[in-house]
N, C-alpha and C. Protein backbone atom coordinates (compact mmCIF):
# COMPACT_ATOMS: atom_id res chain seq x y z
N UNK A 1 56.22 45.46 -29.81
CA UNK A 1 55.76 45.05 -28.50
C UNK A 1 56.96 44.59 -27.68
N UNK A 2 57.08 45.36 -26.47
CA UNK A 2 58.20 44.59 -25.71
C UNK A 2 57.98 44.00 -24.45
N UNK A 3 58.46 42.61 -24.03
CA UNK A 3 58.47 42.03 -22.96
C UNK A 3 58.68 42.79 -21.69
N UNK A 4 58.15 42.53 -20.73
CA UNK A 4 58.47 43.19 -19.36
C UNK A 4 58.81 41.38 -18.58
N UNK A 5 60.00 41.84 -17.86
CA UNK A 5 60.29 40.88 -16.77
C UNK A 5 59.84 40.77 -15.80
N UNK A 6 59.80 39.29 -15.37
CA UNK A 6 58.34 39.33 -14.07
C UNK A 6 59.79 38.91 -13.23
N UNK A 7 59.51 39.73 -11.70
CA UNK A 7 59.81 39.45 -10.74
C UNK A 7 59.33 38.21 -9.57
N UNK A 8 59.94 37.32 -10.03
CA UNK A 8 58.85 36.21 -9.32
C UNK A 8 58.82 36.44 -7.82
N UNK A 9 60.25 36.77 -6.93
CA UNK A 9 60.15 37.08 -5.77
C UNK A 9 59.03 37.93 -5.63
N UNK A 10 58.47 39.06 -6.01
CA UNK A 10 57.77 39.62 -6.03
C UNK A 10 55.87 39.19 -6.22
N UNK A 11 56.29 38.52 -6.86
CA UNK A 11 54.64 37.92 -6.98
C UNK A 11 54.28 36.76 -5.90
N UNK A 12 55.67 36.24 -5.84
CA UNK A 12 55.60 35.34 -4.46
C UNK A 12 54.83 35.87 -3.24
N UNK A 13 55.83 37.04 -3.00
CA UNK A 13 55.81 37.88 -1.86
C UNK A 13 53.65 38.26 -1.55
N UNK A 14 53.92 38.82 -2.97
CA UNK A 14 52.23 39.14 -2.99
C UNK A 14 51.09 37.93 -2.61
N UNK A 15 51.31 36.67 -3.15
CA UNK A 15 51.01 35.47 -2.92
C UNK A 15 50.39 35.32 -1.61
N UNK A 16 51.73 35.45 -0.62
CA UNK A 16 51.78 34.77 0.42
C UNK A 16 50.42 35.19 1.26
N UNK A 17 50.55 36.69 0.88
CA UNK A 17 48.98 37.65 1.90
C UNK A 17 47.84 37.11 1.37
N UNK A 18 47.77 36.33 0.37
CA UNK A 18 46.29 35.79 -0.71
C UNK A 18 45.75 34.70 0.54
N UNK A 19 44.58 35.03 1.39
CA UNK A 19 44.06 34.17 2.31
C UNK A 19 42.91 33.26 1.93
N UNK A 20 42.46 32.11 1.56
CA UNK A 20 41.70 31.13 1.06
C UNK A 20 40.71 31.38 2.20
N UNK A 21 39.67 31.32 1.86
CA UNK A 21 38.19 30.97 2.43
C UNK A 21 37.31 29.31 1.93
N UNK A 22 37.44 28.58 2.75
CA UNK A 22 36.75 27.49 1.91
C UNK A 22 35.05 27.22 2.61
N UNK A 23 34.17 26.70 1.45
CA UNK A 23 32.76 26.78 2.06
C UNK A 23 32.11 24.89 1.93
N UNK A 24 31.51 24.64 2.14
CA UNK A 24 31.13 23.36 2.03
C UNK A 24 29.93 23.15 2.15
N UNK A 25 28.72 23.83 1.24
CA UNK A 25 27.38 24.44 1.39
C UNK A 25 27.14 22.72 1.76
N UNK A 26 27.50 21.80 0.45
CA UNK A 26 26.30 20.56 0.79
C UNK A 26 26.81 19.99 1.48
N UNK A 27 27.62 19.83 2.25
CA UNK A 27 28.29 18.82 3.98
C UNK A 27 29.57 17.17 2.86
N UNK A 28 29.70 17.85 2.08
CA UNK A 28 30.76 16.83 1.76
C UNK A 28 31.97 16.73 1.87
N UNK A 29 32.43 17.83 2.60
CA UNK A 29 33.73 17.91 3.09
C UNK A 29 33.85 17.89 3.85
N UNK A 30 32.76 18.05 4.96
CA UNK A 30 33.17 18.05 6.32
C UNK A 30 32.07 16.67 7.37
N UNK A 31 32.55 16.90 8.70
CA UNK A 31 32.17 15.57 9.02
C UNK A 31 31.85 16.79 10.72
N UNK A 32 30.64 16.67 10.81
CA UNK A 32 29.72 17.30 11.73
C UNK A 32 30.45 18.88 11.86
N UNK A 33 30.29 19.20 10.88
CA UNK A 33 30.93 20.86 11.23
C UNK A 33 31.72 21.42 10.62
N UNK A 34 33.03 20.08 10.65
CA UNK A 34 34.65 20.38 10.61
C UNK A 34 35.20 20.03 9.75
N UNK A 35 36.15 20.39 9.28
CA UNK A 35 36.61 19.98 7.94
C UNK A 35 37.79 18.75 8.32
N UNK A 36 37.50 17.68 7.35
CA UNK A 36 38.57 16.52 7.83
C UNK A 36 40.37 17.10 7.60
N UNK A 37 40.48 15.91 8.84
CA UNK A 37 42.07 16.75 8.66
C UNK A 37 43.29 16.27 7.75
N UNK A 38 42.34 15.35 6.72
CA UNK A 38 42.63 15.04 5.39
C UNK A 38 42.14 16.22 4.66
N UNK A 39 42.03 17.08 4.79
CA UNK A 39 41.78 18.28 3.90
C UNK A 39 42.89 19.74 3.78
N UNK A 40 43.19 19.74 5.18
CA UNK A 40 43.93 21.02 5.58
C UNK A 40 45.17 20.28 5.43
């Protein structure tokens, strides 16, 4: 079995396009709507 080298620049790079969606079905993160700006 042989190792392959990870390019971290590379996975970085890929990383960066990874866009988060956040949801807050039962209202505990947010405060009439919005998400506190202790969160972001």
């Amino acid at each position: 079995m042989s190792l392959t080298k990870i390019n971290f620049d590379s996975v970085k790079n890929k990383l960066k396009k990874i866009k988060l969606i956040a949801t807050d079905i039962d209202g505990t993160l947010t405060k009439n709507g919005q998400f506190s700006s202790q969160l972001l």
